[in-house]
PDB file of N, CA and C in Angstrom:
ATOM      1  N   UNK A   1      62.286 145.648  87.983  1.00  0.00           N
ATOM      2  CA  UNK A   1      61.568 145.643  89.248  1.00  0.00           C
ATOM      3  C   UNK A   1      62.444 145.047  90.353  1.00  0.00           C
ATOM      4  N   UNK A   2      63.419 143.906  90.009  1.00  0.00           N
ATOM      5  CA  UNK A   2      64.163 143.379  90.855  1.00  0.00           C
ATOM      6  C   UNK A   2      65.142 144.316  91.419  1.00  0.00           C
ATOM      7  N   UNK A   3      66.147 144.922  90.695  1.00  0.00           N
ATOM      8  CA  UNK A   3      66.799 145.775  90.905  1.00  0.00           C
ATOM      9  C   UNK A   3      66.392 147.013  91.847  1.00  0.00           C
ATOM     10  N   UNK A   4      65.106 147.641  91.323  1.00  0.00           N
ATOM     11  CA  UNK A   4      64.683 148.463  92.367  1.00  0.00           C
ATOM     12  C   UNK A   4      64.476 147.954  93.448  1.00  0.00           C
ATOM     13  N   UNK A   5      63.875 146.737  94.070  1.00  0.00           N
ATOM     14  CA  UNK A   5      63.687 146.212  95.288  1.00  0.00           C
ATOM     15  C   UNK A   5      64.656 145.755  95.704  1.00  0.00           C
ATOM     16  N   UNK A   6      65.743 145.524  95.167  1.00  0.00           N
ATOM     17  CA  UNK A   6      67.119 145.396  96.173  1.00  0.00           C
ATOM     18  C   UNK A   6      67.808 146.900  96.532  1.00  0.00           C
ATOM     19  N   UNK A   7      67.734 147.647  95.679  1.00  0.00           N
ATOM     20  CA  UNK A   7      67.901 148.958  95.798  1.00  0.00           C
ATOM     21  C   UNK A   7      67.775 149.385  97.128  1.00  0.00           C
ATOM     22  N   UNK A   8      66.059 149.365  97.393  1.00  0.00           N
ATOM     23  CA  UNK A   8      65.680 150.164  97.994  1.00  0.00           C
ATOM     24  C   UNK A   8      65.942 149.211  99.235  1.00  0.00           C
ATOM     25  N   UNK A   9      66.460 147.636  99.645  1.00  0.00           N
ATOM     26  CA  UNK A   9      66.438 146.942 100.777  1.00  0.00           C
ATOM     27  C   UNK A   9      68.037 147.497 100.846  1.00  0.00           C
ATOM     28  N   UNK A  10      68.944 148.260 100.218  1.00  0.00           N
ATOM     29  CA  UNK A  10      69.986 148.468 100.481  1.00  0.00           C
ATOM     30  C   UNK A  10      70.254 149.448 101.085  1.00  0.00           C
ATOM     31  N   UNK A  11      69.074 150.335 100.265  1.00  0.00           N
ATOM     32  CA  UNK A  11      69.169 151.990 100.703  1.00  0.00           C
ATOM     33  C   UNK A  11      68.955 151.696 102.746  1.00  0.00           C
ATOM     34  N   UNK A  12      67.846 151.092 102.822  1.00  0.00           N
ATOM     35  CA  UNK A  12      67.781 151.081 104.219  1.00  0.00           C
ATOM     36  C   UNK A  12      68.324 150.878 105.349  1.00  0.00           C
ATOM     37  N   UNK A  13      69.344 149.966 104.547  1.00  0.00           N
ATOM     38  CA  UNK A  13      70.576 149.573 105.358  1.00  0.00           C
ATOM     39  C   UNK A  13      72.255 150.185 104.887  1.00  0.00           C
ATOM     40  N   UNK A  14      71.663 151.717 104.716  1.00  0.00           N
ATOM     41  CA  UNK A  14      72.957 152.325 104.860  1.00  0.00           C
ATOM     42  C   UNK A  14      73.653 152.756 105.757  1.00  0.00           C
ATOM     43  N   UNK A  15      74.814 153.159 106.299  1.00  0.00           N
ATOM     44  CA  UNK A  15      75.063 153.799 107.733  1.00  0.00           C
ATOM     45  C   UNK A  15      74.300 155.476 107.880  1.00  0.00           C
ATOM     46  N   UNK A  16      73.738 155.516 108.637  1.00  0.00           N
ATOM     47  CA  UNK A  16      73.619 156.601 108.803  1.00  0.00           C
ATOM     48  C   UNK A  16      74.127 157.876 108.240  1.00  0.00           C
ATOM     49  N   UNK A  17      75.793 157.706 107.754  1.00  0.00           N
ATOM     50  CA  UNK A  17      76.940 158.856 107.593  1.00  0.00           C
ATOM     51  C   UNK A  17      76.561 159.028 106.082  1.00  0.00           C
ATOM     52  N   UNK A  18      76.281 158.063 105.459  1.00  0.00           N
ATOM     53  CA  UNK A  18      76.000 158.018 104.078  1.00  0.00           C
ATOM     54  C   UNK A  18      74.808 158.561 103.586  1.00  0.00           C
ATOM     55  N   UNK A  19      73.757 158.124 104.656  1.00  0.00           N
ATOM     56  CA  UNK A  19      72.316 158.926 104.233  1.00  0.00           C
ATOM     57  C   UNK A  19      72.529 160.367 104.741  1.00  0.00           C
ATOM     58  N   UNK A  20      72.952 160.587 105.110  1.00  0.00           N
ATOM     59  CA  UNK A  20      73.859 161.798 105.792  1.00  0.00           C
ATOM     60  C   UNK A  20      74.508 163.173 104.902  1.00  0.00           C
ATOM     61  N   UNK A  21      75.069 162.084 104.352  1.00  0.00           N
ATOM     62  CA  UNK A  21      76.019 162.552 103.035  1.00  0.00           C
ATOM     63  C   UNK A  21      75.534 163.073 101.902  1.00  0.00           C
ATOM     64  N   UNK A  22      74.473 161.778 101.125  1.00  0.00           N
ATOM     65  CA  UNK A  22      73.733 161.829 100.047  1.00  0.00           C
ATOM     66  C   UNK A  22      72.198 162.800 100.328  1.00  0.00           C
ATOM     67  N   UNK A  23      71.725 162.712 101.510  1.00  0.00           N
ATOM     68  CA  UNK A  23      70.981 163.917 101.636  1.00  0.00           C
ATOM     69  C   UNK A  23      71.299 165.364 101.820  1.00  0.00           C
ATOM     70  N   UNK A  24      72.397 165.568 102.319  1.00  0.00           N
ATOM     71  CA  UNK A  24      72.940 167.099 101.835  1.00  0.00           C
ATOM     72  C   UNK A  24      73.063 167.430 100.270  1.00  0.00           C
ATOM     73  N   UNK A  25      73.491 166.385  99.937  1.00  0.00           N
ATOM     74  CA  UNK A  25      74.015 166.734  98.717  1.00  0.00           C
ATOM     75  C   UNK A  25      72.771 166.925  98.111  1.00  0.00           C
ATOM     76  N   UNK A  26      71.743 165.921  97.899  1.00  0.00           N
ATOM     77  CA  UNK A  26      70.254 166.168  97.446  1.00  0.00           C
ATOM     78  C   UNK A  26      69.669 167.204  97.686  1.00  0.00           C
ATOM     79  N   UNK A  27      69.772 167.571  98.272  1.00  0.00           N
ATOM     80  CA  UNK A  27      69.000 169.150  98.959  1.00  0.00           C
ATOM     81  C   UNK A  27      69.839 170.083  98.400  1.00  0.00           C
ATOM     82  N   UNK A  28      71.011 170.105  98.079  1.00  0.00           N
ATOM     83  CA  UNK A  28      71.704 171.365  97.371  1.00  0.00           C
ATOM     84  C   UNK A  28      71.425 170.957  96.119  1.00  0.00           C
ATOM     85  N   UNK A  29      71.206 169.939  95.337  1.00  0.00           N
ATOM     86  CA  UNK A  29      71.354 169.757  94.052  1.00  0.00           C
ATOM     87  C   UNK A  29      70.179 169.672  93.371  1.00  0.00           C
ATOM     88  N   UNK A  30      69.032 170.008  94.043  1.00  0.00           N
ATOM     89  CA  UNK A  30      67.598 169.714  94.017  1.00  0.00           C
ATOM     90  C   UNK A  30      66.557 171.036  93.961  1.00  0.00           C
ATOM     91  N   UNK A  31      67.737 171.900  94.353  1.00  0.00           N
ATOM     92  CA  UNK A  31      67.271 173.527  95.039  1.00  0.00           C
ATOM     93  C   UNK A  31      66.788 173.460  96.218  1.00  0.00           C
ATOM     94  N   UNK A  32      66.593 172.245  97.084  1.00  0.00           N
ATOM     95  CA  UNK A  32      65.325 172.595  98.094  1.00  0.00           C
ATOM     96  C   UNK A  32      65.579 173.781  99.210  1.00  0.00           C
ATOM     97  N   UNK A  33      67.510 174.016  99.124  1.00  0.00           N
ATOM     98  CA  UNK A  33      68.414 174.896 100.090  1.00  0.00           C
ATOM     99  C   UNK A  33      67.901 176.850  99.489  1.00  0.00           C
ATOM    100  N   UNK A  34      67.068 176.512  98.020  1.00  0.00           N
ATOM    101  CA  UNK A  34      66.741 177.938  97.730  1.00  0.00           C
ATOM    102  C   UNK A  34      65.292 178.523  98.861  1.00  0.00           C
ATOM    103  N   UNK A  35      64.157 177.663  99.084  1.00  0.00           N
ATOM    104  CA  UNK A  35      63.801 178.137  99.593  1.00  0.00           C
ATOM    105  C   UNK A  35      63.854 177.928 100.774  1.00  0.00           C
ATOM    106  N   UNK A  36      64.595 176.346 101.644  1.00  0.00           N
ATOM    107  CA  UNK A  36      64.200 176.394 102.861  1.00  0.00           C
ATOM    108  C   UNK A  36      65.626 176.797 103.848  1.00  0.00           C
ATOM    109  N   UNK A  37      66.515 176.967 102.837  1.00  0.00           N
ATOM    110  CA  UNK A  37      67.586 177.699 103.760  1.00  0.00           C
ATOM    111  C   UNK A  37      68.890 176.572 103.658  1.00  0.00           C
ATOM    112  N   UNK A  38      70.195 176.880 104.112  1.00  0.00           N
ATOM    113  CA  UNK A  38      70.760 175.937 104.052  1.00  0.00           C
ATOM    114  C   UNK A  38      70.777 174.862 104.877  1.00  0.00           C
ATOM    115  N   UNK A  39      70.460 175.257 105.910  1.00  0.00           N
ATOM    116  CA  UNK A  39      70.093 173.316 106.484  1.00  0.00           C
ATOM    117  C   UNK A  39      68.719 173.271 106.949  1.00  0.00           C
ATOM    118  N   UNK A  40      67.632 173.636 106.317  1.00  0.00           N
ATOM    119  CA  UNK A  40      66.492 173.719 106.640  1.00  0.00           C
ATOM    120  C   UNK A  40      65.792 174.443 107.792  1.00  0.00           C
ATOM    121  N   UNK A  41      66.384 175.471 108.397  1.00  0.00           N
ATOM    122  CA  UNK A  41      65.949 175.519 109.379  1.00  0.00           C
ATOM    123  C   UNK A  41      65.718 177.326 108.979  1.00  0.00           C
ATOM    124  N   UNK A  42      66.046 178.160 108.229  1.00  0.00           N
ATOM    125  CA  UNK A  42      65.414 179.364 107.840  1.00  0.00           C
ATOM    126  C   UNK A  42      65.275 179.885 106.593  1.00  0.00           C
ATOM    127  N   UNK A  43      64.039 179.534 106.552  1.00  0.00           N
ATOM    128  CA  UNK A  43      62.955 179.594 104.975  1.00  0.00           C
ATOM    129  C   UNK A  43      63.292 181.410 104.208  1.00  0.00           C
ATOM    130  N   UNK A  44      62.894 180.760 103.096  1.00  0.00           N
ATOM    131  CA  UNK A  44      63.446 182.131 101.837  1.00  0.00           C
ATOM    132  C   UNK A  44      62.287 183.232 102.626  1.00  0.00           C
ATOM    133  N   UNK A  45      61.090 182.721 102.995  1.00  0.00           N
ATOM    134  CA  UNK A  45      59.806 183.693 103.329  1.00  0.00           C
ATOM    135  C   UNK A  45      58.988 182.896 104.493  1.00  0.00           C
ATOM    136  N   UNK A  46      58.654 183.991 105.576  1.00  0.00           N
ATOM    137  CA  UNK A  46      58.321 183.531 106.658  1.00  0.00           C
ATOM    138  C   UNK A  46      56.832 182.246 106.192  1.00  0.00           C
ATOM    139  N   UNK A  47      56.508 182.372 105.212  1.00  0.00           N
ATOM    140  CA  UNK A  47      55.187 181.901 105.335  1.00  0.00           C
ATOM    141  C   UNK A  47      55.696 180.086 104.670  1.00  0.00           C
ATOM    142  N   UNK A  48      57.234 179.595 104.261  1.00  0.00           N
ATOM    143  CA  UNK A  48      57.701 178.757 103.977  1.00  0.00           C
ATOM    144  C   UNK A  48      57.784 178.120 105.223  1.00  0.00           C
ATOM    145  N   UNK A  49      57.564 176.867 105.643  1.00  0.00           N
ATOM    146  CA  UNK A  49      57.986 175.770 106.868  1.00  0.00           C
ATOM    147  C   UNK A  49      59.887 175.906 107.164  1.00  0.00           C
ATOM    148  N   UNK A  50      60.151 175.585 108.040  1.00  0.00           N
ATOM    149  CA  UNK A  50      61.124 175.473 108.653  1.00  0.00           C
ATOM    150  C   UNK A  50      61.202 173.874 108.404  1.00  0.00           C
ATOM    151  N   UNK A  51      61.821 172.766 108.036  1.00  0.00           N
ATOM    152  CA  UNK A  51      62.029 171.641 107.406  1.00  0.00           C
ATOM    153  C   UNK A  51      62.730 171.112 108.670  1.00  0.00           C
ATOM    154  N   UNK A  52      64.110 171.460 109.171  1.00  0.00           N
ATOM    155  CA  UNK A  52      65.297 170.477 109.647  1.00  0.00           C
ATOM    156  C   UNK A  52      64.905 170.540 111.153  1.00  0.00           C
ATOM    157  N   UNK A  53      64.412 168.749 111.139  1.00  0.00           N
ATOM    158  CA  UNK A  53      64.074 167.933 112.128  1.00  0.00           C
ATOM    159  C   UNK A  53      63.080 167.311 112.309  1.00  0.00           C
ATOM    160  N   UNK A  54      62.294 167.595 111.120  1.00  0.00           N
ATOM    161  CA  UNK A  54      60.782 166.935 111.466  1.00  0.00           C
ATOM    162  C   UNK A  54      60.954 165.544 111.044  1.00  0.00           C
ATOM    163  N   UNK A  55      59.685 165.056 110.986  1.00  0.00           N
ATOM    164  CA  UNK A  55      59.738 163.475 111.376  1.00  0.00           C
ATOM    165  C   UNK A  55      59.684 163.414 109.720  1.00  0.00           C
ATOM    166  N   UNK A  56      60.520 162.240 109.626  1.00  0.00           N
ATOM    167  CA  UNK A  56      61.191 161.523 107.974  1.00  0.00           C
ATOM    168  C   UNK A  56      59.744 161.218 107.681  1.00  0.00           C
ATOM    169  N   UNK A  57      59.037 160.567 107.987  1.00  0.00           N
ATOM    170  CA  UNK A  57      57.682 159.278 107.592  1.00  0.00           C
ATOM    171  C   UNK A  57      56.504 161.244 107.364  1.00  0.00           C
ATOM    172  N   UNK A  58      56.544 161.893 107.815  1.00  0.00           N
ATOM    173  CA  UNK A  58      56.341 162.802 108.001  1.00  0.00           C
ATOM    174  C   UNK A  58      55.826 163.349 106.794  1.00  0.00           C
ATOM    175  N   UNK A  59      57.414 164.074 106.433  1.00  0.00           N
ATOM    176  CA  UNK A  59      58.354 165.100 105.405  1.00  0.00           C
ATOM    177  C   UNK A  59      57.781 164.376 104.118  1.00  0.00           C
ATOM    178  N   UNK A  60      58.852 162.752 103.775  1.00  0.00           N
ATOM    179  CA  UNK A  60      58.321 162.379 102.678  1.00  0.00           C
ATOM    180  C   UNK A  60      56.756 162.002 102.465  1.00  0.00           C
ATOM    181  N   UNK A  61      55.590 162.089 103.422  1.00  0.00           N
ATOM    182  CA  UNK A  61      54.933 161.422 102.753  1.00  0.00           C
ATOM    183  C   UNK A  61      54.045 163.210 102.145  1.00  0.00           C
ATOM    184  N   UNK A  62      54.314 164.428 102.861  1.00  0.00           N
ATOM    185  CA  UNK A  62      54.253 165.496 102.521  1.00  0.00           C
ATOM    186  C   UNK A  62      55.204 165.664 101.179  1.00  0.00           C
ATOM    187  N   UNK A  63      55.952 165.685 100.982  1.00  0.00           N
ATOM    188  CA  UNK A  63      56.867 165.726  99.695  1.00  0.00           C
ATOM    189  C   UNK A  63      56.058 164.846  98.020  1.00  0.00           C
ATOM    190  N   UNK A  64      55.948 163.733  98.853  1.00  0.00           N
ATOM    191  CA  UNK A  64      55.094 162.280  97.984  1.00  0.00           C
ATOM    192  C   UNK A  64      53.787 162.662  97.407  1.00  0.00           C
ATOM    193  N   UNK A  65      52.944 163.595  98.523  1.00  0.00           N
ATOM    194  CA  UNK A  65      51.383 163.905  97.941  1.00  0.00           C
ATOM    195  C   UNK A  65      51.529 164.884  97.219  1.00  0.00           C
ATOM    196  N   UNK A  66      52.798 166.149  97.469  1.00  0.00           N
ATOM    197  CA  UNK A  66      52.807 167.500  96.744  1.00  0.00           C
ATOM    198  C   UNK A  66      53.102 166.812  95.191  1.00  0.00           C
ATOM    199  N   UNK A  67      53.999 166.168  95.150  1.00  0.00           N
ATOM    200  CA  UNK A  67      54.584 165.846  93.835  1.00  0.00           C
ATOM    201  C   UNK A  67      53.223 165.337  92.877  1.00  0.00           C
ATOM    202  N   UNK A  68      52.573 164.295  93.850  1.00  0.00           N
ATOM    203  CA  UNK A  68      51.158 163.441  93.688  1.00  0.00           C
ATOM    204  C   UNK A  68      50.251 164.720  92.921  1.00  0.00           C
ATOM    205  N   UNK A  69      50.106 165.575  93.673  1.00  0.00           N
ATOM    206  CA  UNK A  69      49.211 166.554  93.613  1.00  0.00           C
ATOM    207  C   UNK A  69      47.995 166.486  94.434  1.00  0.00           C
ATOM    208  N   UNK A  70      48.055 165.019  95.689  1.00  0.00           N
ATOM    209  CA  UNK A  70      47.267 164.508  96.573  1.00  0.00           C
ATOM    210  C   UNK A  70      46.945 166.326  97.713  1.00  0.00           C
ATOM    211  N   UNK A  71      48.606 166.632  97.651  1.00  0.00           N
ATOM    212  CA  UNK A  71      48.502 168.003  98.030  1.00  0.00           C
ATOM    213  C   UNK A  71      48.147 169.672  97.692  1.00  0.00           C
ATOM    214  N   UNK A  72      47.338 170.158  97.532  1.00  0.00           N
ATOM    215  CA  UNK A  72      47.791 171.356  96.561  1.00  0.00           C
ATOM    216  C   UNK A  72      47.289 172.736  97.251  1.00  0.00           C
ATOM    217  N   UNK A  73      47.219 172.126  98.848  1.00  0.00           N
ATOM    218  CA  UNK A  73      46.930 173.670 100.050  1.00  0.00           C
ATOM    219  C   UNK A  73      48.744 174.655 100.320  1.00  0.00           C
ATOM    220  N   UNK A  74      48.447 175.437 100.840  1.00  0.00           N
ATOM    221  CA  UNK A  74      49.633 175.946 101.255  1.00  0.00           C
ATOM    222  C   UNK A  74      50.389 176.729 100.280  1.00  0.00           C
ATOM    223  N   UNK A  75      51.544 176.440 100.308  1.00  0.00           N
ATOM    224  CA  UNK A  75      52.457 176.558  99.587  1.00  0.00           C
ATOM    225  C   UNK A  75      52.591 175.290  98.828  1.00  0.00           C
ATOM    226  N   UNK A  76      51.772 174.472  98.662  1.00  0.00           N
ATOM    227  CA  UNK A  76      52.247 173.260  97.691  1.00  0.00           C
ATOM    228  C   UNK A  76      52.520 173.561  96.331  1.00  0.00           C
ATOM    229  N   UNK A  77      51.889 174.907  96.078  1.00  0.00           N
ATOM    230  CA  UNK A  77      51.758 175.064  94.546  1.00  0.00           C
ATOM    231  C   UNK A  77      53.355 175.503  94.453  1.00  0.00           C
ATOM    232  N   UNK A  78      53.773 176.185  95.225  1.00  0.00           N
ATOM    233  CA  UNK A  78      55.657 176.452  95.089  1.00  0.00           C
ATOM    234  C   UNK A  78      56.587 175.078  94.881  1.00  0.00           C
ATOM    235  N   UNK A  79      56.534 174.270  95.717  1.00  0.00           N
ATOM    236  CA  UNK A  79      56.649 172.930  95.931  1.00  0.00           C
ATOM    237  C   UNK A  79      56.449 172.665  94.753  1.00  0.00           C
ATOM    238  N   UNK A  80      55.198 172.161  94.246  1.00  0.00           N
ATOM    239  CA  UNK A  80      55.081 171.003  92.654  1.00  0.00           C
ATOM    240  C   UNK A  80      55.856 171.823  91.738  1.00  0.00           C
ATOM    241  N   UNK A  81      56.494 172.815  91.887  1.00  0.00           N
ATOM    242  CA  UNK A  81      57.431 173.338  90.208  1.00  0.00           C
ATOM    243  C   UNK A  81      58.630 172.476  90.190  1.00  0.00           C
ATOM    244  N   UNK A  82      59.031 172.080  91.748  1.00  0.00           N
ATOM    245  CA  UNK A  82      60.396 171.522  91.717  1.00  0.00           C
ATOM    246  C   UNK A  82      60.131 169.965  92.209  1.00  0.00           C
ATOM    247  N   UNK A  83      58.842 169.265  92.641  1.00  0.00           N
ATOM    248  CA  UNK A  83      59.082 167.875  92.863  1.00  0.00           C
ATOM    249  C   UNK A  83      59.954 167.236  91.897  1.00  0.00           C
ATOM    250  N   UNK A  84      59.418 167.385  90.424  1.00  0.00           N
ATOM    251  CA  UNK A  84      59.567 166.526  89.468  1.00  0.00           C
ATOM    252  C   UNK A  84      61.171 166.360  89.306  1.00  0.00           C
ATOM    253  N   UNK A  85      62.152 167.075  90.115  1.00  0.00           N
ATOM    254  CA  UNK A  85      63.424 166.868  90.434  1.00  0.00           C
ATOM    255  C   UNK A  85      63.404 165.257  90.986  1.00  0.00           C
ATOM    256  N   UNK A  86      62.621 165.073  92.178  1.00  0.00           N
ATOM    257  CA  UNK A  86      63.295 163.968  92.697  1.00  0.00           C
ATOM    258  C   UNK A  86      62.512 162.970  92.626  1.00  0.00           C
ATOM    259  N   UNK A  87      62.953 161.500  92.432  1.00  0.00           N
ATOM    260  CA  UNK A  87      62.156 160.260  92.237  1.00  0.00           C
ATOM    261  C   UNK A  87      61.909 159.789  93.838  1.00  0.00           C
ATOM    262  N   UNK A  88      61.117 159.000  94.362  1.00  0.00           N
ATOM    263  CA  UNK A  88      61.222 158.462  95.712  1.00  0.00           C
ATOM    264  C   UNK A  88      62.084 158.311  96.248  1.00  0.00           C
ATOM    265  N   UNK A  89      62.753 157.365  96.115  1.00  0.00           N
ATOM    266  CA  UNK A  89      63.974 157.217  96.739  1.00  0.00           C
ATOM    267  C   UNK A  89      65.193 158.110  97.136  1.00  0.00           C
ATOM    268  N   UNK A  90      65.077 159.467  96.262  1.00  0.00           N
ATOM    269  CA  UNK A  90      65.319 160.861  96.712  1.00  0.00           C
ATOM    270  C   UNK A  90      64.705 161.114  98.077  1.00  0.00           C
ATOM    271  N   UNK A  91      63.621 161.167  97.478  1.00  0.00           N
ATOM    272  CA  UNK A  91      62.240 161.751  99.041  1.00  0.00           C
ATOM    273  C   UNK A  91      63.097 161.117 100.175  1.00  0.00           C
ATOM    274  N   UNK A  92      63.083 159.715 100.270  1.00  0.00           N
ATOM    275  CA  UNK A  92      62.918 158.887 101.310  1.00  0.00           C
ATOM    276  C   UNK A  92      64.628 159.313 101.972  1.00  0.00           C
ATOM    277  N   UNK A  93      65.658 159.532 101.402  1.00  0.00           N
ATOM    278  CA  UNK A  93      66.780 159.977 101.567  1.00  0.00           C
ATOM    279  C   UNK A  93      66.630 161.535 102.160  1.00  0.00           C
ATOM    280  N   UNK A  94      65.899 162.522 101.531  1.00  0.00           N
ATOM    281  CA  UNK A  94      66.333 163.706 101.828  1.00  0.00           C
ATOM    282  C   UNK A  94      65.365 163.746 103.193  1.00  0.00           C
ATOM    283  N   UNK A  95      64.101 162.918 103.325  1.00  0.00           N
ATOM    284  CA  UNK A  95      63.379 163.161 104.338  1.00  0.00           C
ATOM    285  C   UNK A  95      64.489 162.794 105.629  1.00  0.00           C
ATOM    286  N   UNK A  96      65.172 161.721 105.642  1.00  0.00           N
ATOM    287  CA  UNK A  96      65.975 160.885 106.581  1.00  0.00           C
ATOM    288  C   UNK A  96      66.791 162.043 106.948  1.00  0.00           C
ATOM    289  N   UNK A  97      67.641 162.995 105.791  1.00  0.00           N
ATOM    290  CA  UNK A  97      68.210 163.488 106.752  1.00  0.00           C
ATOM    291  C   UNK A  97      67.939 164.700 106.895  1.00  0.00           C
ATOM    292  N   UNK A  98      66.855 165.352 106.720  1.00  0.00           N
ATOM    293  CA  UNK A  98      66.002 166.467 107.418  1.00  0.00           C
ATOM    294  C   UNK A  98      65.768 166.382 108.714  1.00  0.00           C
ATOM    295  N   UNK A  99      65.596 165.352 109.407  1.00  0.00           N
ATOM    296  CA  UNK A  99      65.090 164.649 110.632  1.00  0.00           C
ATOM    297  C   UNK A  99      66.388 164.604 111.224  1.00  0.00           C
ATOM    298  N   UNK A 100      67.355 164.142 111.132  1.00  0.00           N
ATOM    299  CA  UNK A 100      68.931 164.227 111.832  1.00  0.00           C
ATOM    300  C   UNK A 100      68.805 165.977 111.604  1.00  0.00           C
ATOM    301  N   UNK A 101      68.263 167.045 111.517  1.00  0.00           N
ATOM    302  CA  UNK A 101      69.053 168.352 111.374  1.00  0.00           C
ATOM    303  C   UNK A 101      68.378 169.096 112.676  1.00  0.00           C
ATOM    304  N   UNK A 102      68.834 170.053 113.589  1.00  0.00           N
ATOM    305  CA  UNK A 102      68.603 170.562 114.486  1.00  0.00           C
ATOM    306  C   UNK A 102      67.682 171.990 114.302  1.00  0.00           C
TER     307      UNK A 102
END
């Protein structure tokens, strides 16, 4: 438990370039680039969201309920095949740099 809570007081205080870094890479290694495009901004199918730029607090807490199953309108049911890829601290990373994307 300790470890994770320094973790995550570290994660927050990364430079920007790094959450930067590690969220590209998450998003290619995660599939999320199959359906929402390569930098989020044009979806496999019009009826998929457009992702790159929305608000982080946003994204993950949408990401957080799909996985939850708090979500299951929409397209969530596409979504929950691939949450179980990422643990939170994924979320909270890939949301960060969805929000830096234009």
């Amino acid at each position: 438990m300790m470890k994770q809570a320094l973790f995550a007081l570290g994660a927050c205080m990364l430079p920007l370039t790094v959450v930067a870094a590690d969220g590209a890479t998450l998003y290619a290694e995660k599939t999320c680039v199959a359906c929402h495009g390569p930098k989020g901004g044009k979806a496999l199918l019009p009826s998929y969201p457009k992702i790159a730029g929305q608000n982080a607090a946003y994204a993950e807490q949408q990401m957080k309920d799909i996985k939850s199953g708090a979500r299951a309108n929409g397209q969530a049911a596409a979504m929950k095949g691939v949450m179980h890829l990422v643990n939170d601290a994924e979320i909270k990373v890939l949301a960060a740099w969805l929000e830096t994307l234009k």
